[in-house]
Protein backbone atom coordinates (compact mmCIF):
# COMPACT_ATOMS: atom_id res chain seq x y z
CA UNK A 1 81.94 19.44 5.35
CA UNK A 2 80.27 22.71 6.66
CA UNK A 3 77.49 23.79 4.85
CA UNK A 4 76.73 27.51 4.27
CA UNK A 5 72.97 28.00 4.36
CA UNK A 6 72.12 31.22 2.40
CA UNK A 7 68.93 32.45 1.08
CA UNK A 8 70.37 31.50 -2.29
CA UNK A 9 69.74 28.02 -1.41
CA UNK A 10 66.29 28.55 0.54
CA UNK A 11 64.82 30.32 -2.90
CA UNK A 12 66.54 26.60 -5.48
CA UNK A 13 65.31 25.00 -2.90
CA UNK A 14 61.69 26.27 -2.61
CA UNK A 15 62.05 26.19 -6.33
CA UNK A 16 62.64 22.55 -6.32
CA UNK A 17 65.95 23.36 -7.61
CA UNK A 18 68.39 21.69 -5.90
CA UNK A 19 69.90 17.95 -6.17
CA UNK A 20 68.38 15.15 -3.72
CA UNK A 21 71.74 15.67 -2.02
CA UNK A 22 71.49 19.06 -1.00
CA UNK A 23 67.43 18.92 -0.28
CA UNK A 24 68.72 15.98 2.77
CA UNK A 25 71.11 18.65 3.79
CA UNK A 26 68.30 21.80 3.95
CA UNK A 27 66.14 19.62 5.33
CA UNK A 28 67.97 18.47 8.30
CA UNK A 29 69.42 21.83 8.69
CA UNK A 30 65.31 23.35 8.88
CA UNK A 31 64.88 20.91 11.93
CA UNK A 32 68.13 21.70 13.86
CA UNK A 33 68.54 25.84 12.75
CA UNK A 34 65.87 28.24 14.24
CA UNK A 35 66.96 31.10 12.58
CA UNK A 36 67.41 29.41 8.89
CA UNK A 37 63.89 27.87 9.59
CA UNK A 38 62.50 31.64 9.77
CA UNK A 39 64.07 32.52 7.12
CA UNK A 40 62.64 29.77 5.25
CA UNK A 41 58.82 30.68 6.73
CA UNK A 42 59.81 33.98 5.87
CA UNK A 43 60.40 32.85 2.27
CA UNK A 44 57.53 30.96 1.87
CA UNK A 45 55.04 33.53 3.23
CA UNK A 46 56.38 36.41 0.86
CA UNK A 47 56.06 33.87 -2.14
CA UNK A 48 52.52 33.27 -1.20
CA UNK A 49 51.97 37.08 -0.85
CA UNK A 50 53.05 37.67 -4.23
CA UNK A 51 50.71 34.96 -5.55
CA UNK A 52 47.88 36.63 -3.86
CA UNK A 53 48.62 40.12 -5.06
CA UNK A 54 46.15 41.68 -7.62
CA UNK A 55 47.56 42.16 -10.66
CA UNK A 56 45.25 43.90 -12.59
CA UNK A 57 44.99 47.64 -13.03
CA UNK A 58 42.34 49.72 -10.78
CA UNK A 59 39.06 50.93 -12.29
CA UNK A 60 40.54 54.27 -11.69
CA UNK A 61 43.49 53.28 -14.20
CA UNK A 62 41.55 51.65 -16.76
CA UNK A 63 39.15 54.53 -16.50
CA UNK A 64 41.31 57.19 -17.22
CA UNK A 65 43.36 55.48 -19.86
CA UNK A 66 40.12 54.93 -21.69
CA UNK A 67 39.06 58.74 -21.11
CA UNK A 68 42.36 59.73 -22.52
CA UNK A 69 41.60 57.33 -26.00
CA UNK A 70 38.26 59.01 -26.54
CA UNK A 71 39.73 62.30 -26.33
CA UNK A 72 42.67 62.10 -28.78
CA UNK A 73 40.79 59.31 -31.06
CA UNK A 74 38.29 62.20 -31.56
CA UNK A 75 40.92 64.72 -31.98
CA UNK A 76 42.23 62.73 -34.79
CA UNK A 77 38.69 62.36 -36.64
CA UNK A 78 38.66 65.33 -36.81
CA UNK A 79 42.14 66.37 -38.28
């Protein structure tokens, strides 16, 4: 049977969500397939990225979010 390889697959399989089946399949296809192996690298790296990212607000956000509070809070006191 001939396998289609999409990034569907890559992503359940990264995700450890595929059968034991299908994980023998992906892996011997990442060994013989050049391009589905970048892809996979690819994958991997970007999911890594995103780990890394910050995902706080900036100073500059919390800043002026907290200028804006003082301003209407006082507003209100004195209503």
């Amino acid at each position: 049977m001939n396998q289609i390889y999409t990034e569907e697959i890559l992503l359940r399989y990264i995700y450890n969500e595929t059968t034991s089946t299908e994980n023998a399949q992906i892996e011997s296809h990442l060994k013989t397939n050049e391009n589905f192996k970048k892809s996979y690298d690819e994958m991997l790296q970007s999911i890594d990225s995103l780990k890394e990212a910050e995902i706080a607000p900036s100073k500059h956000s919390v800043n002026a979010i907290l200028d804006y509070a003082k301003q209407h809070s006082s507003a209100e006191e004195l209503a």
